[in-house]
Protein backbone atom coordinates (compact mmCIF):
# COMPACT_ATOMS: atom_id res chain seq x y z
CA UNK A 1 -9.85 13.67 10.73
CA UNK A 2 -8.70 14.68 7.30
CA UNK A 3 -4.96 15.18 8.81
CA UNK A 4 -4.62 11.40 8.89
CA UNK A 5 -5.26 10.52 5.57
CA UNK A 6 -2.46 13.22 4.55
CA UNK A 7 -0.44 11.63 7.03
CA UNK A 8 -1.49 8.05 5.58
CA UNK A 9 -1.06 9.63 1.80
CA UNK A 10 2.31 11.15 3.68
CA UNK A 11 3.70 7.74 4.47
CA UNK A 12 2.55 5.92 1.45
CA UNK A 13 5.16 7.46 -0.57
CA UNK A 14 8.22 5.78 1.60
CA UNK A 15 8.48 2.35 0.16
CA UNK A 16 8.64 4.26 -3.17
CA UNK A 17 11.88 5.40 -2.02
CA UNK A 18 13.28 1.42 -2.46
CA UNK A 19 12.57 1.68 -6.58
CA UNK A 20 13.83 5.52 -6.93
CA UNK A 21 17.26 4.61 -5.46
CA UNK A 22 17.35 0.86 -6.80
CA UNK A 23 16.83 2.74 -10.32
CA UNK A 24 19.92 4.90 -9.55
CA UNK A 25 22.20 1.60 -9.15
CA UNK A 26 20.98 -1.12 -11.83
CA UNK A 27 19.22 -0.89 -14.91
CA UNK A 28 16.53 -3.61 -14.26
CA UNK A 29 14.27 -1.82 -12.00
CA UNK A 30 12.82 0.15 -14.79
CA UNK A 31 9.51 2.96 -12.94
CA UNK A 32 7.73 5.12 -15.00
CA UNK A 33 6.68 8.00 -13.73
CA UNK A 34 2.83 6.36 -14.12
CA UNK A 35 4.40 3.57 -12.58
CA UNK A 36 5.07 5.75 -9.31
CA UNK A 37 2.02 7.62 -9.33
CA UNK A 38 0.26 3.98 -9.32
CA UNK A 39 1.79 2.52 -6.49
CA UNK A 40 1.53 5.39 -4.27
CA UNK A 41 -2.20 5.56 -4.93
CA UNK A 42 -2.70 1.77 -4.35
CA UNK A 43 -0.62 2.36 -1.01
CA UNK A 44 -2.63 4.84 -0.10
CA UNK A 45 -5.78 3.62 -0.71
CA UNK A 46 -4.40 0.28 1.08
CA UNK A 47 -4.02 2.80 4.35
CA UNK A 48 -7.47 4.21 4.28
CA UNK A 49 -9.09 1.23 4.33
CA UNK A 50 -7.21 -0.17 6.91
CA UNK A 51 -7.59 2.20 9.14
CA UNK A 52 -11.30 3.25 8.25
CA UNK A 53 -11.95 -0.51 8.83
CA UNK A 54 -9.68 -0.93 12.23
CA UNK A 55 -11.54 2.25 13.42
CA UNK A 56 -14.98 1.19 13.07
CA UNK A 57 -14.83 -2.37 14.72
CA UNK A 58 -14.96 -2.16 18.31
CA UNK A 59 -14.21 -6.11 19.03
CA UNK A 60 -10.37 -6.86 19.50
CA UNK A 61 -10.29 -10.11 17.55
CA UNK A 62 -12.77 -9.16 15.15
CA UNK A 63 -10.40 -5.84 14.08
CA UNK A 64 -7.56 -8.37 14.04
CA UNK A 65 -9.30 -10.55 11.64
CA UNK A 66 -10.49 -7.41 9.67
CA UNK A 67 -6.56 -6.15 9.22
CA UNK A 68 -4.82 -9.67 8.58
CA UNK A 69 -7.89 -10.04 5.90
CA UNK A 70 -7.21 -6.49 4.47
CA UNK A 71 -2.95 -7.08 4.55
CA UNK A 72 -3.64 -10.59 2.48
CA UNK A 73 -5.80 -9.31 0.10
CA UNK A 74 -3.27 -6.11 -0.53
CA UNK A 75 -0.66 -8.88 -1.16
CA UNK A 76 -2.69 -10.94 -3.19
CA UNK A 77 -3.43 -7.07 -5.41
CA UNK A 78 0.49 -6.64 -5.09
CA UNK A 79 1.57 -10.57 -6.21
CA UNK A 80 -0.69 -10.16 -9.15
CA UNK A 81 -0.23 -6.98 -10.63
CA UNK A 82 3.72 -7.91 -10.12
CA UNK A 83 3.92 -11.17 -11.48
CA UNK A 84 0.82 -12.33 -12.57
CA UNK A 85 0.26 -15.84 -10.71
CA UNK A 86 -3.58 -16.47 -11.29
């Protein structure tokens, strides 16, 4: 059981990859290390839930509804701590 959260906390760390190289090329993606440490920890916590809640629900539609409500509200997180719409 615990081997797929490391593998969750694993694969939260790719899309990190995007800002580490971007940095590398252009000077306006601008990551602290704080900045890293943030994401990856709102990735993975964005992973545990969503497969702790997809695990538990036995229904089809209802563990559809349960991941497309999980997904939106990790892009509504992502929107505002990026831009700062509401």
């Amino acid at each position: 059981m615990k081997n797929i959260y490391k593998k969750i906390a694993t694969f939260a760390a790719l899309p990190l990859l995007i800002p580490l190289i971007a940095m590398q090329f252009t000077d306006e993606v601008q990551w602290g290390f704080f900045d890293f440490i943030f994401a990856w920890v709102f990735f993975t916590i964005f992973g545990i839930t969503y497969y702790s809640i997809a695990k538990k629900i036995d229904s089809p539609y209802k563990r559809a509804l349960a991941r497309i409500a999980i997904i939106l509200a990790f892009l509504v997180v992502w929107v505002e701590l990026a831009v700062g719409i509401f």
